[in-house]
PDB file of N, CA and C in Angstrom:
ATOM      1  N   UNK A   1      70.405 -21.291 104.770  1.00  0.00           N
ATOM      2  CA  UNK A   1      69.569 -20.120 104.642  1.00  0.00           C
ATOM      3  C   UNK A   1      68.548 -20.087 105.773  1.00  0.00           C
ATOM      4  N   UNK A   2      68.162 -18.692 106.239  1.00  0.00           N
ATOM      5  CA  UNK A   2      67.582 -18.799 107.045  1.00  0.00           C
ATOM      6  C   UNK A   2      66.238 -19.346 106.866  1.00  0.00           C
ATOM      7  N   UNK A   3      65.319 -19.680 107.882  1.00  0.00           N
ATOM      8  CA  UNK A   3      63.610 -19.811 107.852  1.00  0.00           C
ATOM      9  C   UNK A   3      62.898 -19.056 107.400  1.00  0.00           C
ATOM     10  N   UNK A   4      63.375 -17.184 107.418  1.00  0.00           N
ATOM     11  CA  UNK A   4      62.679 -16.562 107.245  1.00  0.00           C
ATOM     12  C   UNK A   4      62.777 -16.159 106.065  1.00  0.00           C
ATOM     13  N   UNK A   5      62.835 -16.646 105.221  1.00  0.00           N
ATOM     14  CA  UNK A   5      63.121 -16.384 103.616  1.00  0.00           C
ATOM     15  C   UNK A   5      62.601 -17.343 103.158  1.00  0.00           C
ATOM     16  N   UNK A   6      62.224 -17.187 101.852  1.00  0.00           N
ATOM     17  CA  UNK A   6      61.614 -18.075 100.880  1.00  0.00           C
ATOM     18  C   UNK A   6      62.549 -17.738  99.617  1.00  0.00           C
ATOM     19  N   UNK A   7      62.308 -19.408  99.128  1.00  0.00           N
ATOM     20  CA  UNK A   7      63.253 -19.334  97.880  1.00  0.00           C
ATOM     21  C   UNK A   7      62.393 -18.375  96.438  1.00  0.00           C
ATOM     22  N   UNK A   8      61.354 -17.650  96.616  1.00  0.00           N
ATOM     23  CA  UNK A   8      60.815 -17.085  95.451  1.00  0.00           C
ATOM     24  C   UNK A   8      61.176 -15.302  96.054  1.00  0.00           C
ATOM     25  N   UNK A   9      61.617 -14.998  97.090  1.00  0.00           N
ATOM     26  CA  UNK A   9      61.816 -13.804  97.354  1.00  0.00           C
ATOM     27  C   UNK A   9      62.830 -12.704  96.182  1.00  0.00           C
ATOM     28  N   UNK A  10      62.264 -11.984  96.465  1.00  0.00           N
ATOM     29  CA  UNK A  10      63.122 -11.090  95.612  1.00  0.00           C
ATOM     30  C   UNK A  10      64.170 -10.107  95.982  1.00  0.00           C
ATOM     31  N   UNK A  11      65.443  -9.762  95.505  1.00  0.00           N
ATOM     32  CA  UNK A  11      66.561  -8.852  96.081  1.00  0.00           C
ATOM     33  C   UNK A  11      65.998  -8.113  97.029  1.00  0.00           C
ATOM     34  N   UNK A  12      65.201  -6.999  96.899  1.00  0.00           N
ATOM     35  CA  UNK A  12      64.274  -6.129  97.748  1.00  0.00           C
ATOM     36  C   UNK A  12      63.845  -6.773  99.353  1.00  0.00           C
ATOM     37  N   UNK A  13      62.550  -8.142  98.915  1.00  0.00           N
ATOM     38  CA  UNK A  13      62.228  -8.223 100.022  1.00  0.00           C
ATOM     39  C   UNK A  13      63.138  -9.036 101.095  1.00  0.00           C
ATOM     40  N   UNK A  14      64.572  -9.745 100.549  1.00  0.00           N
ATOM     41  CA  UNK A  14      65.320 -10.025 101.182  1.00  0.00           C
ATOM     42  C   UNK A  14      65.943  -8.921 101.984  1.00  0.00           C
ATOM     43  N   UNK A  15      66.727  -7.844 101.628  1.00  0.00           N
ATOM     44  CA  UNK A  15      66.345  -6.524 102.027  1.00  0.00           C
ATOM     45  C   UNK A  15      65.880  -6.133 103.268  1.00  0.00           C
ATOM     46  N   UNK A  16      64.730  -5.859 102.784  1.00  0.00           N
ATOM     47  CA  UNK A  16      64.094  -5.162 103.663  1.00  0.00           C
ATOM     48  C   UNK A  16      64.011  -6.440 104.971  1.00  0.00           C
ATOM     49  N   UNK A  17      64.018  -7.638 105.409  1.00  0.00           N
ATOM     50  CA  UNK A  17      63.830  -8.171 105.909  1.00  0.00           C
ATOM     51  C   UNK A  17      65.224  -8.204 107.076  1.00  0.00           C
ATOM     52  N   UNK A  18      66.222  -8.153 106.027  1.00  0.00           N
ATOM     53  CA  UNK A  18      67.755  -8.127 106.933  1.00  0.00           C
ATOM     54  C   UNK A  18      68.085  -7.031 107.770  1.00  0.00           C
ATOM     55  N   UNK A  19      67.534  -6.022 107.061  1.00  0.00           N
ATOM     56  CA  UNK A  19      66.848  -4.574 107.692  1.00  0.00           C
ATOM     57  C   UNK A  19      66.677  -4.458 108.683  1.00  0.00           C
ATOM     58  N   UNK A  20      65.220  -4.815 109.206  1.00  0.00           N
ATOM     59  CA  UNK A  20      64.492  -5.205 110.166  1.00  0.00           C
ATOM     60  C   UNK A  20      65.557  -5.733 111.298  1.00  0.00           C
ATOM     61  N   UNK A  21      65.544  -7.060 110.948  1.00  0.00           N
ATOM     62  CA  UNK A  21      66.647  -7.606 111.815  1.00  0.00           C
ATOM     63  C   UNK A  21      67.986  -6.954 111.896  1.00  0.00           C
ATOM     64  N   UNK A  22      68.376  -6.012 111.461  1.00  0.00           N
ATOM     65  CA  UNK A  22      70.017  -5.244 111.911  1.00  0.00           C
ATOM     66  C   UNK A  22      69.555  -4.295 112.507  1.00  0.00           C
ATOM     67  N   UNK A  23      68.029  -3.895 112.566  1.00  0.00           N
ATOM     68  CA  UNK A  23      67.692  -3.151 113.829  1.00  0.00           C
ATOM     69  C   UNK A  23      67.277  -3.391 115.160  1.00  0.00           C
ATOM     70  N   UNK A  24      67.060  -4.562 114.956  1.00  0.00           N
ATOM     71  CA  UNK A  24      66.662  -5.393 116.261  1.00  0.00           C
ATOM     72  C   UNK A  24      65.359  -5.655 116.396  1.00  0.00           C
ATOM     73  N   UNK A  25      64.577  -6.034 115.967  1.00  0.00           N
ATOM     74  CA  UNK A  25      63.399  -6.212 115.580  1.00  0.00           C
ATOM     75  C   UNK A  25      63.230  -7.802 115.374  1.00  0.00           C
ATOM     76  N   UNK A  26      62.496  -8.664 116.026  1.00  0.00           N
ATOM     77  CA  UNK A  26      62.021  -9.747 115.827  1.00  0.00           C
ATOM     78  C   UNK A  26      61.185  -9.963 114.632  1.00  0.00           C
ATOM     79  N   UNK A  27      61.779 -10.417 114.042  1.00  0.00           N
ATOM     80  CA  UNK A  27      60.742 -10.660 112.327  1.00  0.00           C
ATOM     81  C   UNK A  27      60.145 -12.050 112.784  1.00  0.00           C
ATOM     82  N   UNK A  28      58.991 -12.225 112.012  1.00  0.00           N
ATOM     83  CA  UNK A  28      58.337 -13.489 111.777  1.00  0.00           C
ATOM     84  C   UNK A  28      57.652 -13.435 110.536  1.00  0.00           C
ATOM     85  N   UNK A  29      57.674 -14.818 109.779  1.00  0.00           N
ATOM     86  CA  UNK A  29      57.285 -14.716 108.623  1.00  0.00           C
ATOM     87  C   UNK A  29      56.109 -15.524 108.382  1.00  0.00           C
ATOM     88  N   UNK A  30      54.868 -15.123 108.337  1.00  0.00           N
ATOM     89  CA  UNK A  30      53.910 -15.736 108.526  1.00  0.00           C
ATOM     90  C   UNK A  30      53.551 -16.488 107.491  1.00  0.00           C
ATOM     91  N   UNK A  31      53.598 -16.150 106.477  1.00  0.00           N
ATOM     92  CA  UNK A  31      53.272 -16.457 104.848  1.00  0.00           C
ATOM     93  C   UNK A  31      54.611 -15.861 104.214  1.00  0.00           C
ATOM     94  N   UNK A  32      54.475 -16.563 103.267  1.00  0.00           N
ATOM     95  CA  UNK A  32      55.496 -15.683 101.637  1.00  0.00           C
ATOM     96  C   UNK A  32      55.024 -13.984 101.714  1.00  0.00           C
ATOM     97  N   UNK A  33      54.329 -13.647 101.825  1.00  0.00           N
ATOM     98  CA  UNK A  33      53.760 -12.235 101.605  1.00  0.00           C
ATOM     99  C   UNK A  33      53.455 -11.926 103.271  1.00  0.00           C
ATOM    100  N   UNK A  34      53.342 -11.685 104.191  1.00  0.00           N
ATOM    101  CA  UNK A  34      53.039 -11.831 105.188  1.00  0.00           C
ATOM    102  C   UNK A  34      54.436 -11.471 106.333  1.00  0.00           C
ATOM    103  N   UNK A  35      54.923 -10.310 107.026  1.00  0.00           N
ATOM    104  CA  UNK A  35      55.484 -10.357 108.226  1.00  0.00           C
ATOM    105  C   UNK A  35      55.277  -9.738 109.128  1.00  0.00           C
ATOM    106  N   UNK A  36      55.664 -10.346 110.017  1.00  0.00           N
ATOM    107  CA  UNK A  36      54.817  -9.831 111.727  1.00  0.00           C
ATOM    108  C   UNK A  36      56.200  -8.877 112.353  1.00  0.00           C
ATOM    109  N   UNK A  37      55.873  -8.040 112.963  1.00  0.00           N
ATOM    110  CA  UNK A  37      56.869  -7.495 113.895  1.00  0.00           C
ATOM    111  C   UNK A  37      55.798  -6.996 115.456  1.00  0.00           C
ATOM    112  N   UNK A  38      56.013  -8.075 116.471  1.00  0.00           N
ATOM    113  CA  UNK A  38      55.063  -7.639 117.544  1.00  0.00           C
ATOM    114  C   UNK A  38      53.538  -7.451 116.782  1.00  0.00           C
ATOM    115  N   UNK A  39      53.065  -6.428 117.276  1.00  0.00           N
ATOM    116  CA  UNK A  39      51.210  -6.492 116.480  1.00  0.00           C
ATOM    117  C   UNK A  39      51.461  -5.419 115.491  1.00  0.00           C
ATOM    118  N   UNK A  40      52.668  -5.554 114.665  1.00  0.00           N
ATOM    119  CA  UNK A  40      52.500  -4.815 113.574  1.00  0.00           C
ATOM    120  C   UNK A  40      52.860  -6.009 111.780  1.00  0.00           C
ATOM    121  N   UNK A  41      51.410  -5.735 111.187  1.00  0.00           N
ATOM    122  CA  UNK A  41      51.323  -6.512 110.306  1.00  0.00           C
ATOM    123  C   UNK A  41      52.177  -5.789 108.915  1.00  0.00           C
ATOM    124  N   UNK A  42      52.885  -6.840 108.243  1.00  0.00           N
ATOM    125  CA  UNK A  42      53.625  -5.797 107.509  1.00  0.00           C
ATOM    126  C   UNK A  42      53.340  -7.041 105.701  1.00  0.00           C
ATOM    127  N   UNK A  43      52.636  -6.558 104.961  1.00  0.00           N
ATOM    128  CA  UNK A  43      52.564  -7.287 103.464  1.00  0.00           C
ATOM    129  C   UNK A  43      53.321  -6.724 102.795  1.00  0.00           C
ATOM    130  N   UNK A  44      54.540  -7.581 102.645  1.00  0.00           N
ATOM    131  CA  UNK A  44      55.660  -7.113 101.780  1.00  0.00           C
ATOM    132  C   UNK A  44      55.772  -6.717 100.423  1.00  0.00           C
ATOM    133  N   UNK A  45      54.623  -7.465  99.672  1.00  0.00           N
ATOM    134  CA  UNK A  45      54.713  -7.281  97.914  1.00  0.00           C
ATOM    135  C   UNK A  45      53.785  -6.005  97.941  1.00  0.00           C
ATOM    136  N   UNK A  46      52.865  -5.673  98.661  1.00  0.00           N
ATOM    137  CA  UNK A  46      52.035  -4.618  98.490  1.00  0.00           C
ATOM    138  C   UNK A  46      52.286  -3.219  99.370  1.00  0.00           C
ATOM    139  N   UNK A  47      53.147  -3.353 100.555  1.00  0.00           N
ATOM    140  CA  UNK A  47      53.567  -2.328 101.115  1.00  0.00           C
ATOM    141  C   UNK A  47      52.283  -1.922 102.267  1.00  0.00           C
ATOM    142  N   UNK A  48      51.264  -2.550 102.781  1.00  0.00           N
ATOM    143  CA  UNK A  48      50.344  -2.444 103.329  1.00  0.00           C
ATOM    144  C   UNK A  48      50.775  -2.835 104.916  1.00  0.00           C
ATOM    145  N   UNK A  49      50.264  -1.876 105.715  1.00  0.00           N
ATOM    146  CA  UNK A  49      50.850  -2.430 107.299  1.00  0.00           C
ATOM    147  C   UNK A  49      49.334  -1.893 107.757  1.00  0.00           C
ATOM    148  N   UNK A  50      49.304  -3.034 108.904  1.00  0.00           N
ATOM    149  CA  UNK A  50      48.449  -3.014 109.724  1.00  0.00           C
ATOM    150  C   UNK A  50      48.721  -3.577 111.474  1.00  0.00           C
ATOM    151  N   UNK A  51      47.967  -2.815 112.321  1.00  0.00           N
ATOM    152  CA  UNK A  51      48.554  -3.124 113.572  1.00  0.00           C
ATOM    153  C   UNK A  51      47.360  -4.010 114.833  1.00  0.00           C
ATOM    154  N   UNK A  52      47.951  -4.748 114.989  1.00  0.00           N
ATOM    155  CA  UNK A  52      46.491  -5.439 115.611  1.00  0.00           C
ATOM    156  C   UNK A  52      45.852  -4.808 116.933  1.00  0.00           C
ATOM    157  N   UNK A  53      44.791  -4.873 117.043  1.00  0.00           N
ATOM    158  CA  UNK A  53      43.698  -6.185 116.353  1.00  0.00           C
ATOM    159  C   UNK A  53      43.614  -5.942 114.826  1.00  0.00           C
ATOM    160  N   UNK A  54      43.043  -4.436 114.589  1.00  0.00           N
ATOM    161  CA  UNK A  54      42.041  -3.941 113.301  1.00  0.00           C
ATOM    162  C   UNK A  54      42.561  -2.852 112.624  1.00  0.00           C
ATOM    163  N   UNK A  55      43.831  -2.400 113.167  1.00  0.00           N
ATOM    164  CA  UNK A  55      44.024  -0.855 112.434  1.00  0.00           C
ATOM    165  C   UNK A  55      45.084  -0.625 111.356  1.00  0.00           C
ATOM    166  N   UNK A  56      44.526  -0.338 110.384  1.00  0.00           N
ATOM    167  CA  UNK A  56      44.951  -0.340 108.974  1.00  0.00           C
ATOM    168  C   UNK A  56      45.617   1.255 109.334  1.00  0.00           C
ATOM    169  N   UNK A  57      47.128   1.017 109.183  1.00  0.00           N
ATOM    170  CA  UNK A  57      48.039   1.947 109.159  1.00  0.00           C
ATOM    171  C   UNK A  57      47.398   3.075 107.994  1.00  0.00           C
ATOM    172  N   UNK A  58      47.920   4.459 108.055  1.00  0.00           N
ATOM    173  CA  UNK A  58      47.162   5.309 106.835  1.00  0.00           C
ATOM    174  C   UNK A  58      48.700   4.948 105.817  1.00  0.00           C
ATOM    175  N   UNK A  59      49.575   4.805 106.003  1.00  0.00           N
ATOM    176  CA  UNK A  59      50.798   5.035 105.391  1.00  0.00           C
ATOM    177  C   UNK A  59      50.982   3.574 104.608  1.00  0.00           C
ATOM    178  N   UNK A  60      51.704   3.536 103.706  1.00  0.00           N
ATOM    179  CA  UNK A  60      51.992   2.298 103.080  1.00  0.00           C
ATOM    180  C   UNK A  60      53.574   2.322 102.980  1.00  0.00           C
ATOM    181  N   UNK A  61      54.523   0.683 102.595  1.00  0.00           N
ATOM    182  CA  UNK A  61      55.743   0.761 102.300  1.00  0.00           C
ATOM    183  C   UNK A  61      56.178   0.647 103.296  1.00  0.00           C
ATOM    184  N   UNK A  62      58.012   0.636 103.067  1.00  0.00           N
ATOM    185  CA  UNK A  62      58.798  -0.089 103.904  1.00  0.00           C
ATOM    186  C   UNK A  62      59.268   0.902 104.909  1.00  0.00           C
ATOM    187  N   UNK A  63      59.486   2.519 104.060  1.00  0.00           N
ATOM    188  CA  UNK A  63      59.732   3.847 105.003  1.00  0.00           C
ATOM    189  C   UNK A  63      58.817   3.903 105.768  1.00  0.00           C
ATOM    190  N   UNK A  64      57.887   3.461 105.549  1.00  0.00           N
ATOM    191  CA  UNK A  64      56.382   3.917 106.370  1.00  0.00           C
ATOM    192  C   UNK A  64      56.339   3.267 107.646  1.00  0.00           C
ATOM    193  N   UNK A  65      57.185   1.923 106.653  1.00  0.00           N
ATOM    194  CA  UNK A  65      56.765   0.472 108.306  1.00  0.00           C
ATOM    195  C   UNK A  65      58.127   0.992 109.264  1.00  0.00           C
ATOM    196  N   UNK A  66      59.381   1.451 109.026  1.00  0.00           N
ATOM    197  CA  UNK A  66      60.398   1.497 109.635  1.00  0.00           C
ATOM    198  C   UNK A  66      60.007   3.077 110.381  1.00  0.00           C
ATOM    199  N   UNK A  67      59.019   3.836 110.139  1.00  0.00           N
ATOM    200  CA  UNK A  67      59.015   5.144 110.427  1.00  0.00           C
ATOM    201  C   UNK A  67      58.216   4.934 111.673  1.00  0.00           C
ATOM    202  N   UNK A  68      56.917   3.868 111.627  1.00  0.00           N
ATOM    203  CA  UNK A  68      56.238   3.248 112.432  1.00  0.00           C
ATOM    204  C   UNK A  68      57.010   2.765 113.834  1.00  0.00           C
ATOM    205  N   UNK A  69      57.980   1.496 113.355  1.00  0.00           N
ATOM    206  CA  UNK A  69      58.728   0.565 114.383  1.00  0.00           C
ATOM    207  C   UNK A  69      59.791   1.558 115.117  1.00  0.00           C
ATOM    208  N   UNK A  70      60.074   2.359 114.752  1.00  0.00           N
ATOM    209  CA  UNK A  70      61.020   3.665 115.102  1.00  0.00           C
ATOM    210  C   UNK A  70      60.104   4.647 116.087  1.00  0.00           C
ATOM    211  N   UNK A  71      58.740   4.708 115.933  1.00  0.00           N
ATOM    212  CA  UNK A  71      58.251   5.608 116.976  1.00  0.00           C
ATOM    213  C   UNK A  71      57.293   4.523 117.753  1.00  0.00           C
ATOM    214  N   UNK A  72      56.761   3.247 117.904  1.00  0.00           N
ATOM    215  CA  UNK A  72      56.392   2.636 118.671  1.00  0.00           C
ATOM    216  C   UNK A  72      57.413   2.475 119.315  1.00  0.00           C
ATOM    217  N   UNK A  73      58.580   2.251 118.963  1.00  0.00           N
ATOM    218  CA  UNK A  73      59.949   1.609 120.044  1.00  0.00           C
ATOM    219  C   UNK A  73      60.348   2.699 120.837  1.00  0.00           C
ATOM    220  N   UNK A  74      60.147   4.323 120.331  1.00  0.00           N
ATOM    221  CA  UNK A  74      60.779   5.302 121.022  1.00  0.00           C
ATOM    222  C   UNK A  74      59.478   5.475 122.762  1.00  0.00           C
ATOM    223  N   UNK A  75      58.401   4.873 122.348  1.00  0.00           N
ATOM    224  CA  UNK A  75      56.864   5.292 123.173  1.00  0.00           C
ATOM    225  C   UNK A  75      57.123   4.169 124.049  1.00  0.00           C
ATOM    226  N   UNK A  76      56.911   4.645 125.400  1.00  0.00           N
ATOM    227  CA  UNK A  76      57.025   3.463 126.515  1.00  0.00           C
ATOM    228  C   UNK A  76      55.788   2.992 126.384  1.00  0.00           C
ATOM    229  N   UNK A  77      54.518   3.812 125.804  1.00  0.00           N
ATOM    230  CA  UNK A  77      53.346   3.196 126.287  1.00  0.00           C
ATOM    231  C   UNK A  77      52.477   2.367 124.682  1.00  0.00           C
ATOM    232  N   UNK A  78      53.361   2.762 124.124  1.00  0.00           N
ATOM    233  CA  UNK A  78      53.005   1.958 122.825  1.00  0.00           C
ATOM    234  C   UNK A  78      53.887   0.298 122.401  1.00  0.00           C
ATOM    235  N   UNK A  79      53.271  -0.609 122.436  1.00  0.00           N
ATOM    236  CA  UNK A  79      54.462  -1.818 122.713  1.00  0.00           C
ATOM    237  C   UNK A  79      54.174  -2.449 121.101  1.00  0.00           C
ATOM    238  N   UNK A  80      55.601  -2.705 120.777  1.00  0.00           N
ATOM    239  CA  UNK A  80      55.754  -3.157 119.627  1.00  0.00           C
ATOM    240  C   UNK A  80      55.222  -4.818 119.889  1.00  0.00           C
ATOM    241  N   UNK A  81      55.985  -5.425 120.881  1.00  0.00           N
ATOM    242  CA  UNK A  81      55.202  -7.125 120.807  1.00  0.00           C
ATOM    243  C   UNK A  81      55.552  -7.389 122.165  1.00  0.00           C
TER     244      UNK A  81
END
């Protein structure tokens, strides 16, 4: 099994994680609750994204985070990591 999973994960956030990665997206898993994509902070049990340093996304959830990584990646001048 991979690193980036934890054995308490649930169907979902396994999911959404394989997701990520079949889009090409470098996941990192910082914590159990906790994943990074470039400076975008993504809390999986709560649906909360934030992009560093300080900016608390207005949107919450996984459509929200993929709607995000989909228009930073399309922006030359916006860099995902």
């Amino acid at each position: 099994m991979s690193k980036i999973f934890f054995e308490q994960d649930t169907p979902e956030q396994r999911r959404q994680i394989i997701e990520l990665e079949r889009r090409g997206f470098q996941v990192r898993r910082m914590t159990q609750y906790h994943v990074k994509i470039g400076k975008v902070n993504y809390y999986i049990t709560k649906g909360t994204i934030t992009i560093d340093p300080t900016i608390r996304y207005e949107k919450k959830g996984f459509d929200a985070l993929l709607g995000l990584l989909d228009h930073m990646s399309r922006n030359v001048g916006t860099e995902i990591g």
